[in-house]
Protein backbone atom coordinates (compact mmCIF):
# COMPACT_ATOMS: atom_id res chain seq x y z
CA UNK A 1 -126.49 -71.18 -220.32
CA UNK A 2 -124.90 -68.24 -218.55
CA UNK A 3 -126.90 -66.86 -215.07
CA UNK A 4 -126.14 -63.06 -214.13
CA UNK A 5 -128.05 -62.36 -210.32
CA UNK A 6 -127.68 -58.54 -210.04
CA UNK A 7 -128.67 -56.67 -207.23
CA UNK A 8 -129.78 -53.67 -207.57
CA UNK A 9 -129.18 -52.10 -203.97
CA UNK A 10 -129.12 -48.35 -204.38
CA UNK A 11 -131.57 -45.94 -203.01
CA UNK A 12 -130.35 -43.04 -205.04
CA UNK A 13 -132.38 -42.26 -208.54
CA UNK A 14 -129.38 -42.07 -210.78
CA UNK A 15 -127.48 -44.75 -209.11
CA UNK A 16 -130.46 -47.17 -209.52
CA UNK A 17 -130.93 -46.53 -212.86
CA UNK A 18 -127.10 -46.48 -213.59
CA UNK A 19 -126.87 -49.94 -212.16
CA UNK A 20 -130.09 -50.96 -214.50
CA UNK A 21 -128.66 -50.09 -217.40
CA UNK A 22 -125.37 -51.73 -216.71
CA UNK A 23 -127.02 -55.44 -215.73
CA UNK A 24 -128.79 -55.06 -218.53
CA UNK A 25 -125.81 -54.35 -220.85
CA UNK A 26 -123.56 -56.84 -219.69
CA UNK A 27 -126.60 -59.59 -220.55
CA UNK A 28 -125.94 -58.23 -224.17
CA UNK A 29 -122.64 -59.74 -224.16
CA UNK A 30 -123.29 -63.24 -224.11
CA UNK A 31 -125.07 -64.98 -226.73
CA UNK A 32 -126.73 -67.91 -223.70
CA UNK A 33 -127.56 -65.61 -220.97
CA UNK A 34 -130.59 -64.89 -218.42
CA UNK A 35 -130.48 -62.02 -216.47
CA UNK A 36 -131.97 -62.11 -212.84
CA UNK A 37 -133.09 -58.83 -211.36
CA UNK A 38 -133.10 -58.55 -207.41
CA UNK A 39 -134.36 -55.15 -205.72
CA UNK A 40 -136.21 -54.02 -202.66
CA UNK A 41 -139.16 -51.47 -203.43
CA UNK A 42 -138.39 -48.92 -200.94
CA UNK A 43 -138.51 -45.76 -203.47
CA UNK A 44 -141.45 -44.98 -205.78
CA UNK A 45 -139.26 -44.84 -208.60
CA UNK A 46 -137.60 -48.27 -208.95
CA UNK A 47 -140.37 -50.28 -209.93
CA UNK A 48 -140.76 -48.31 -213.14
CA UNK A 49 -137.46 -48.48 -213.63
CA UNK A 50 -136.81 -52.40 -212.92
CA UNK A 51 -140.12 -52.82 -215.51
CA UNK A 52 -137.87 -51.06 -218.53
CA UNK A 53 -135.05 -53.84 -218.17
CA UNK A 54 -136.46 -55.59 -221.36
CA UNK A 55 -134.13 -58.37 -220.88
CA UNK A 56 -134.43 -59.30 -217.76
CA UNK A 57 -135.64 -63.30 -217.03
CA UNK A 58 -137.19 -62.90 -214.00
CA UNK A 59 -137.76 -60.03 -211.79
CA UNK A 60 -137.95 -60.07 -207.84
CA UNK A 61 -138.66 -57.31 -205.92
CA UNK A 62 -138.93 -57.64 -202.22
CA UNK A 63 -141.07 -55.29 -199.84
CA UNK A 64 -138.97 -52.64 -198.35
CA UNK A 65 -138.93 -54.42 -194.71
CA UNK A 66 -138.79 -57.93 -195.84
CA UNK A 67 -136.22 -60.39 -194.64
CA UNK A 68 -133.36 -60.14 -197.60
CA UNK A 69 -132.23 -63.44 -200.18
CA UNK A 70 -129.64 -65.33 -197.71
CA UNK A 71 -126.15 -65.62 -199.60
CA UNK A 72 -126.31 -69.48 -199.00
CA UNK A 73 -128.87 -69.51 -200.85
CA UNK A 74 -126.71 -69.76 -203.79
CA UNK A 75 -125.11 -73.22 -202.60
CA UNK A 76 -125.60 -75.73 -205.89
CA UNK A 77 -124.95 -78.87 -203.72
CA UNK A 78 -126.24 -81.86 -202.01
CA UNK A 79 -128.27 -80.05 -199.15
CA UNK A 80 -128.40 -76.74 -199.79
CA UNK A 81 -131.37 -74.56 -198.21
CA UNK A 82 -134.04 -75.04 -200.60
CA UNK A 83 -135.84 -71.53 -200.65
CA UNK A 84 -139.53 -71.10 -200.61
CA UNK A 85 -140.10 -69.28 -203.13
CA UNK A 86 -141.30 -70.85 -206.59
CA UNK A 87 -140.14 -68.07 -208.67
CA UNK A 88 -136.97 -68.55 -207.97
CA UNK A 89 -136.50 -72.13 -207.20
CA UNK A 90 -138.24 -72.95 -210.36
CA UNK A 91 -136.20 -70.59 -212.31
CA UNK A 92 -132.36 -72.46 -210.69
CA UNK A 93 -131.12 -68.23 -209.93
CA UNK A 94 -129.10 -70.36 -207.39
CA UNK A 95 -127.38 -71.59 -210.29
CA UNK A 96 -126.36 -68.01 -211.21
CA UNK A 97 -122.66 -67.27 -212.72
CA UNK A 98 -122.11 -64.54 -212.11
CA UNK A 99 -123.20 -62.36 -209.12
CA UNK A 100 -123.32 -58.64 -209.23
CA UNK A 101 -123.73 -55.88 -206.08
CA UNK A 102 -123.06 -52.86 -204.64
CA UNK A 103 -119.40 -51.37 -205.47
CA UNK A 104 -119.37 -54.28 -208.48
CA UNK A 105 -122.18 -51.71 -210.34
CA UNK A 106 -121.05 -48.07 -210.86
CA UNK A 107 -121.60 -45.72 -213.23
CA UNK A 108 -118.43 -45.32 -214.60
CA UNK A 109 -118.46 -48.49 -215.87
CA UNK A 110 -120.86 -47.34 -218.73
CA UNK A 111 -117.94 -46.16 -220.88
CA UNK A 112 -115.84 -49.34 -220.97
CA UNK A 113 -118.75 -51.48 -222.77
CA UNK A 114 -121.19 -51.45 -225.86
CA UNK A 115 -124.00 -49.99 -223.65
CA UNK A 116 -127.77 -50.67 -224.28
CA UNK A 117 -131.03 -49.23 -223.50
CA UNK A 118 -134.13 -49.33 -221.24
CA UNK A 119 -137.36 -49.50 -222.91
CA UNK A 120 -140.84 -49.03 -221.09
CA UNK A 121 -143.14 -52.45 -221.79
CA UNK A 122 -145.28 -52.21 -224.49
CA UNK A 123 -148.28 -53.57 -222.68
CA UNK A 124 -148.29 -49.77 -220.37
CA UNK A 125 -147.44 -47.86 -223.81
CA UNK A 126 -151.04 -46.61 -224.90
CA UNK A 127 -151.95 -45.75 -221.04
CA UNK A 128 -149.33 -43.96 -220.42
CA UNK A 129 -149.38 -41.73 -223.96
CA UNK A 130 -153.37 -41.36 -223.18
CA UNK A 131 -152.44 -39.83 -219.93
CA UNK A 132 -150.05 -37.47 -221.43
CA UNK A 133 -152.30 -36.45 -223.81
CA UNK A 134 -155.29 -36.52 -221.14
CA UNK A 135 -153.28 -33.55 -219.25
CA UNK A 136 -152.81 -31.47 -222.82
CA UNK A 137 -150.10 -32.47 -224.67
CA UNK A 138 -150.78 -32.77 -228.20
CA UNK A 139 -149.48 -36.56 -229.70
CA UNK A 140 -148.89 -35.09 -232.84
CA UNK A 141 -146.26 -32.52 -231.93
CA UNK A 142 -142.64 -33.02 -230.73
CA UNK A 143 -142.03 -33.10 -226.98
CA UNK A 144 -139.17 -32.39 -224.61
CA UNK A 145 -138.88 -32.93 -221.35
CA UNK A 146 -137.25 -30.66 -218.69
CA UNK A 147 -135.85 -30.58 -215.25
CA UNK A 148 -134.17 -28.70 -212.56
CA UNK A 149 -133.35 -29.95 -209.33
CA UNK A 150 -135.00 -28.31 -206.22
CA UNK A 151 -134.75 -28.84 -202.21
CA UNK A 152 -135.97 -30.79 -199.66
CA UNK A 153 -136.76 -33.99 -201.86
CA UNK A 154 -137.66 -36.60 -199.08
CA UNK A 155 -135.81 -39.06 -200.58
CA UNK A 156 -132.29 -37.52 -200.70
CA UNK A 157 -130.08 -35.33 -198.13
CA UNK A 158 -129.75 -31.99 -198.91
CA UNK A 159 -126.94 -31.01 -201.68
CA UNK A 160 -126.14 -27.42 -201.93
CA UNK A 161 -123.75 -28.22 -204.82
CA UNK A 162 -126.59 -29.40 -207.14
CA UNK A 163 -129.78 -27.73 -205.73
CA UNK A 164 -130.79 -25.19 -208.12
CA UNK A 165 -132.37 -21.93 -206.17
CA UNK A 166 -133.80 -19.58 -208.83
CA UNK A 167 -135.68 -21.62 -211.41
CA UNK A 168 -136.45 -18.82 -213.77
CA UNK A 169 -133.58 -19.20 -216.18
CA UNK A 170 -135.13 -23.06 -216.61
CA UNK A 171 -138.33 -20.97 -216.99
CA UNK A 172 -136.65 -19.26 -219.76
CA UNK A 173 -136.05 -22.66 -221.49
CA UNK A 174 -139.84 -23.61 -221.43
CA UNK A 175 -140.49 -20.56 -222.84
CA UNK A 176 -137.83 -20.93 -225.81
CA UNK A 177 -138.79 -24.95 -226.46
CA UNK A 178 -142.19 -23.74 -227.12
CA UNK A 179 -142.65 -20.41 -228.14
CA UNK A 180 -139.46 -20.04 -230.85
CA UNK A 181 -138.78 -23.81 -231.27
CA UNK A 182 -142.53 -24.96 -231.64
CA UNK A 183 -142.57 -28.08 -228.86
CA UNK A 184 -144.07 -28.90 -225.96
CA UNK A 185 -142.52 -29.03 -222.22
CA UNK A 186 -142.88 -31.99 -219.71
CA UNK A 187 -141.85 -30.61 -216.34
CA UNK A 188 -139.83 -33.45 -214.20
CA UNK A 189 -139.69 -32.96 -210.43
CA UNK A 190 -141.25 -33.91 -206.71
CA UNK A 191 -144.17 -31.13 -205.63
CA UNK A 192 -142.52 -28.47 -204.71
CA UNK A 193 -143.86 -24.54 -203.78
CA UNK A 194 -142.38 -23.21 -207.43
CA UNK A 195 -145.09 -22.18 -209.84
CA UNK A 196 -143.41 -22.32 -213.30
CA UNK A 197 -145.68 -19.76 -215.41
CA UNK A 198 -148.51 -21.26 -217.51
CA UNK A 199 -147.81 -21.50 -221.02
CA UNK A 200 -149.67 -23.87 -223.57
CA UNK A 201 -148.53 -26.75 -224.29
CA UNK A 202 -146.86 -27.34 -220.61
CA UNK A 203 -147.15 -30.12 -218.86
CA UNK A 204 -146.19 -30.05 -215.14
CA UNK A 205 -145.51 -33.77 -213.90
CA UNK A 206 -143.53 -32.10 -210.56
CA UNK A 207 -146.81 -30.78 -209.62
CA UNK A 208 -148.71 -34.12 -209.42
CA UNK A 209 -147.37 -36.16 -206.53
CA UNK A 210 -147.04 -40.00 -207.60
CA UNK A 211 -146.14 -39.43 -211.00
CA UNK A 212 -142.80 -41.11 -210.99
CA UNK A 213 -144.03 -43.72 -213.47
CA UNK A 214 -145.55 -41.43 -215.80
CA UNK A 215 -142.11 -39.29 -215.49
CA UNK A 216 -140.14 -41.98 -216.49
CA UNK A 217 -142.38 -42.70 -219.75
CA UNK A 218 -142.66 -39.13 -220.60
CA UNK A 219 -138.55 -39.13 -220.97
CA UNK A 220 -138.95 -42.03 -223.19
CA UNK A 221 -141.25 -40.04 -225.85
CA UNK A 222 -139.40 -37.10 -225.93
CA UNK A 223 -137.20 -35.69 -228.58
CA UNK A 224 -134.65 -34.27 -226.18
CA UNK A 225 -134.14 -33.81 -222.18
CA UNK A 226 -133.01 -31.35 -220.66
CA UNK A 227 -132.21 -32.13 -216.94
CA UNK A 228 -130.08 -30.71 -214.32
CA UNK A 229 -127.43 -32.45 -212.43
CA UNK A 230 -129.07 -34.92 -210.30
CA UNK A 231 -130.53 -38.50 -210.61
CA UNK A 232 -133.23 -37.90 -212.38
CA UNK A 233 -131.26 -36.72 -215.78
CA UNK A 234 -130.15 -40.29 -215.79
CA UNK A 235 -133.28 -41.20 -217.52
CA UNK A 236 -132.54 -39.28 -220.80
CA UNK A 237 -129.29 -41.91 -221.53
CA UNK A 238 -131.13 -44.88 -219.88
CA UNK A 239 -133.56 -44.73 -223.00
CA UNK A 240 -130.95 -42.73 -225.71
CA UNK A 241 -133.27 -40.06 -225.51
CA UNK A 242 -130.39 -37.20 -226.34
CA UNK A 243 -129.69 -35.38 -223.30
CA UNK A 244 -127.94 -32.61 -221.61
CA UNK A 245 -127.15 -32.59 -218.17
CA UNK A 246 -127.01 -28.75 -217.44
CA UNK A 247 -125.65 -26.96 -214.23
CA UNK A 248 -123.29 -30.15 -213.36
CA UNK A 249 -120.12 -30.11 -211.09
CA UNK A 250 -118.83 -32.92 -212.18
CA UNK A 251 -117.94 -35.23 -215.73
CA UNK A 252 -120.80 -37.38 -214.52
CA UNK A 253 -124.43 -38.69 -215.41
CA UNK A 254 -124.47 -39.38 -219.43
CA UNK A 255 -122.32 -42.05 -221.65
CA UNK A 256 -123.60 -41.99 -225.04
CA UNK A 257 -122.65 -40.17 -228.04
CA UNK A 258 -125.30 -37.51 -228.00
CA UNK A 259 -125.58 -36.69 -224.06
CA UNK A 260 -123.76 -33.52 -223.39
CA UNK A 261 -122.46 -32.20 -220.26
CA UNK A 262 -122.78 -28.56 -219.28
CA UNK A 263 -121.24 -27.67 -216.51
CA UNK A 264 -121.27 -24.81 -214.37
CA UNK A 265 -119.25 -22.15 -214.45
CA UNK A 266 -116.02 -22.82 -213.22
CA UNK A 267 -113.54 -20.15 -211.30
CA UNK A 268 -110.30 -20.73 -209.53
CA UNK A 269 -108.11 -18.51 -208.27
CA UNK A 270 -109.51 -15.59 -210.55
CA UNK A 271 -109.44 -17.76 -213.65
CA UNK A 272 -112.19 -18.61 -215.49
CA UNK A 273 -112.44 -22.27 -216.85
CA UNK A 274 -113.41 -23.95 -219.82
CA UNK A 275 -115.37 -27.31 -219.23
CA UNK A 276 -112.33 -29.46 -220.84
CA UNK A 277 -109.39 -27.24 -219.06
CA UNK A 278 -111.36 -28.01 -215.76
CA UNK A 279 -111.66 -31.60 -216.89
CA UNK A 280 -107.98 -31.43 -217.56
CA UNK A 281 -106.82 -29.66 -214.29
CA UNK A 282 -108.65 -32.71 -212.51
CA UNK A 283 -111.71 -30.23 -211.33
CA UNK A 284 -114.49 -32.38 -212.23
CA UNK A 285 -113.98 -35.10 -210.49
CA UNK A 286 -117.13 -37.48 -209.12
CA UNK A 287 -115.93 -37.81 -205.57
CA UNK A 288 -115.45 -33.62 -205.50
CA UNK A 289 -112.74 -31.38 -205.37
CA UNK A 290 -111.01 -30.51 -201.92
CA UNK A 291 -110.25 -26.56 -203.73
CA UNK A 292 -111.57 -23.93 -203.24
CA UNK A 293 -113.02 -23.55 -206.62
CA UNK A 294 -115.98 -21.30 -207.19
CA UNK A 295 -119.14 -23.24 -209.35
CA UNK A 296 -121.48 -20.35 -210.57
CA UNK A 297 -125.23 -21.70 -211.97
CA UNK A 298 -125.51 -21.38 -215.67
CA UNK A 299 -127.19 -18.94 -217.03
CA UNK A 300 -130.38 -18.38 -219.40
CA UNK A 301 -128.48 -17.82 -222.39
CA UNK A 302 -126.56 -21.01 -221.78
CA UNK A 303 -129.18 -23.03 -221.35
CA UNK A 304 -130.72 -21.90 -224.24
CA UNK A 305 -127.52 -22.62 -226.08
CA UNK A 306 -127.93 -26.29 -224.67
CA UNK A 307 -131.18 -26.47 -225.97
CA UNK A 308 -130.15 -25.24 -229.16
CA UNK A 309 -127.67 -27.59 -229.50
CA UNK A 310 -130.15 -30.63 -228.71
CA UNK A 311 -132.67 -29.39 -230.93
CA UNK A 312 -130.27 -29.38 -233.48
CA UNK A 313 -128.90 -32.78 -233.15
CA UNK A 314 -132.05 -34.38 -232.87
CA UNK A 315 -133.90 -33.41 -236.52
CA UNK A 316 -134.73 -36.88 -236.58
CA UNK A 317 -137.09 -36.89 -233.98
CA UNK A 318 -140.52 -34.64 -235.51
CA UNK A 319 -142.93 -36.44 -233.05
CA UNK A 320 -143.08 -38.60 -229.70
CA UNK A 321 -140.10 -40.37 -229.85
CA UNK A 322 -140.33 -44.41 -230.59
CA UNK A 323 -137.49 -46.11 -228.95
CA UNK A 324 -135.12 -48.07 -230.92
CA UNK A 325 -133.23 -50.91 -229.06
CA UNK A 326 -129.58 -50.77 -230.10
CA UNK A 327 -128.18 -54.36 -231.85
CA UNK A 328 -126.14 -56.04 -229.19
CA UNK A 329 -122.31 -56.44 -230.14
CA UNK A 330 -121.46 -58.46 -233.17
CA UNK A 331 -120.25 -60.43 -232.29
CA UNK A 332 -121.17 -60.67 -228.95
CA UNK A 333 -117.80 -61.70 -226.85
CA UNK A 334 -119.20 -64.16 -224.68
CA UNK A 335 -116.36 -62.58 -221.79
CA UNK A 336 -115.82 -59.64 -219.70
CA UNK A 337 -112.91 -58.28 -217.96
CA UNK A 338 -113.61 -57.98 -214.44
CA UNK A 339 -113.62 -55.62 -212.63
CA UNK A 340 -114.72 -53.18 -215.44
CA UNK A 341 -112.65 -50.29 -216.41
CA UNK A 342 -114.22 -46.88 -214.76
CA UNK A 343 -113.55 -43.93 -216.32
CA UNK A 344 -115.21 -40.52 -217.62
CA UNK A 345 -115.98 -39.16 -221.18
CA UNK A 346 -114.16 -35.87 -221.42
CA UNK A 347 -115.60 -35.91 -225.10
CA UNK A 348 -119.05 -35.57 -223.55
CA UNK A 349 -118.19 -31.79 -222.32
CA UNK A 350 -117.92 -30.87 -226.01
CA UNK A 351 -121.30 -30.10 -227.96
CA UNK A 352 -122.14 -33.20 -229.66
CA UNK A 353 -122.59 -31.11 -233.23
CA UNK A 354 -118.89 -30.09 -232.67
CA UNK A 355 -117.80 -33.59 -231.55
CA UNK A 356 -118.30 -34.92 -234.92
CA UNK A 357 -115.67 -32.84 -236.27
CA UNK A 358 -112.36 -33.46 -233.70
């Protein structure tokens, strides 16, 4: 039996989920394996999250002030401190292998393995699709889900880069999912003052405050997301939903084969930049770029195009999406290279429907 203790210690959305996703895949490796899943619940967000790790063992969440797991905990000998707690003294996690934490879970580590998926539990799958449906949204049509990110969430310092301050071309790609492509709209978000305009077959989630949980499912039924860049687009490849993470300053925040990155648009010195010649000039960097490059918001039209492109890609998908759990590696290789490779998918800044062909 191989023991993986992972700690999931971020605050930040996409980082938590990131780090989920990760655990979660490196369990698939090994063919003997139990995954235990350590977090504090100091965000609204990460309990739903932690409760889609399908392969998790045992889950332990601690209360956001409460005294943290002691490292010597993890002693195996004559002696050691024998912890309180049944859960874990009944499950041996002090016999863990393998211990996992902060700057040993990153993002970019999602491209070096076979990744896998999140998956909401089935036992909160007919509440959640009942509340959908209670607030309009028909279960028999196709739905995507949609997000932009605006200021002054409580949760995160403010980021000029990624804050997006006139909604309405993201109004514009309501409007097009449901009036010319025949869907219906989940709106992602926190409350905010932004009225998006009432259309049938809309359903607001930003607007309802508590609705993390219900967020999260909503991404999990939907044919397509489209999200800007910011931790909550992380959902979309957390459950393969097919996503593209629009308005993005960096080659971050997707890693499967039908995400797609749209950045903005990129200006240096006069020049105008492709995605892949910024990629290539080393502009898109996660840790930012010390230029003086200009980032311009994308436009209507390009969203739309994004959308298009989703739409297209995902013909598939007619209703609420059922999740699929992806076959581990076969066969599974029992090993790991530590520390994983990180690195970032240049591939992903090409539409996926022209991927296929280079």
């Amino acid at each position: 039996m191989f023991r993986i203790f992972a700690n999931l210690a971020s605050f930040a959305l996409g980082d938590f989920v990131g780090q989920a996703v990760l655990v979660s895949s490196i369990k698939e490796l090994f063919d003997d394996c139990e995954l235990y899943v350590y977090y504090r619940q100091d965000r609204p967000y990460k309990e739903p999250i932690v409760s889609c790790i399908r392969n998790a063992k045992l889950i332990y969440p601690l209360a956001p002030n409460a005294p943290g797991l002691a490292v010597d905990y993890f002693n195996v000998y004559h002696g050691r401190p024998v912890h309180v707690d049944a859960l874990l003294e009944g499950n041996k996690v002090y016999w863990s292998d393998l211990f996992l934490s902060g700057n040993m879970l990153n993002d970019a580590m999602l491209n070096s393995i076979p990744t896998t998926t999140l998956r909401p539990p089935e036992s909160i799958f007919t509440s959640r699709r009942d509340e959908l449906v209670a607030l309009g949204l028909d279960p028999k049509k196709w739905v995507a889900c949609v997000y932009w990110k605006e200021a002054n969430y409580k949760y995160r310092r403010h980021q000029p880069n990624r804050t997006i301050y006139d909604p309405k071309p993201y109004f514009e790609v309501i409007r097009h999912i449901i009036e010319e492509l025949g869907g219906q709209v989940v709106r992602l978000g926190h409350p905010t003052p932004t009225e998006v305009p009432a259309m049938k077959g809309l359903v607001d989630l930003a607007k309802i405050p508590g609705s993390e949980a219900l967020q999260l499912f909503a991404v999990s039924v939907a044919r397509f997301f489209i999200a800007s860049g910011s931790g909550p687009a992380s959902y979309g490849p957390a459950f393969g939903v097919p996503t593209a993470v629009t308005d993005q300053h960096i080659c971050f925040g997707a890693w499967n084969a039908q995400d797609y990155i749209v950045t903005q648009n990129i200006v240096y010195q006069g020049k105008v930049y492709q995605p892949t010649e910024a990629f290539d000039a080393g502009f898109l960097p996660p840790d930012g770029v010390p230029l003086d490059i200009e980032f311009h918001r994308n436009t209507a039209p390009q969203l739309v195009e994004a959308v298009n492109e989703m739409f297209r890609i995902s013909t598939d998908c007619t209703g609420w999406r059922t999740l699929v759990t992806p076959p581990p590696p076969s066969p599974r290789p029992n090993a790991f290279t530590y520390p994983l490779p990180r690195s970032l998918r240049r591939d992903l800044l090409i539409p996926p429907s022209q991927r296929r062909k280079t």
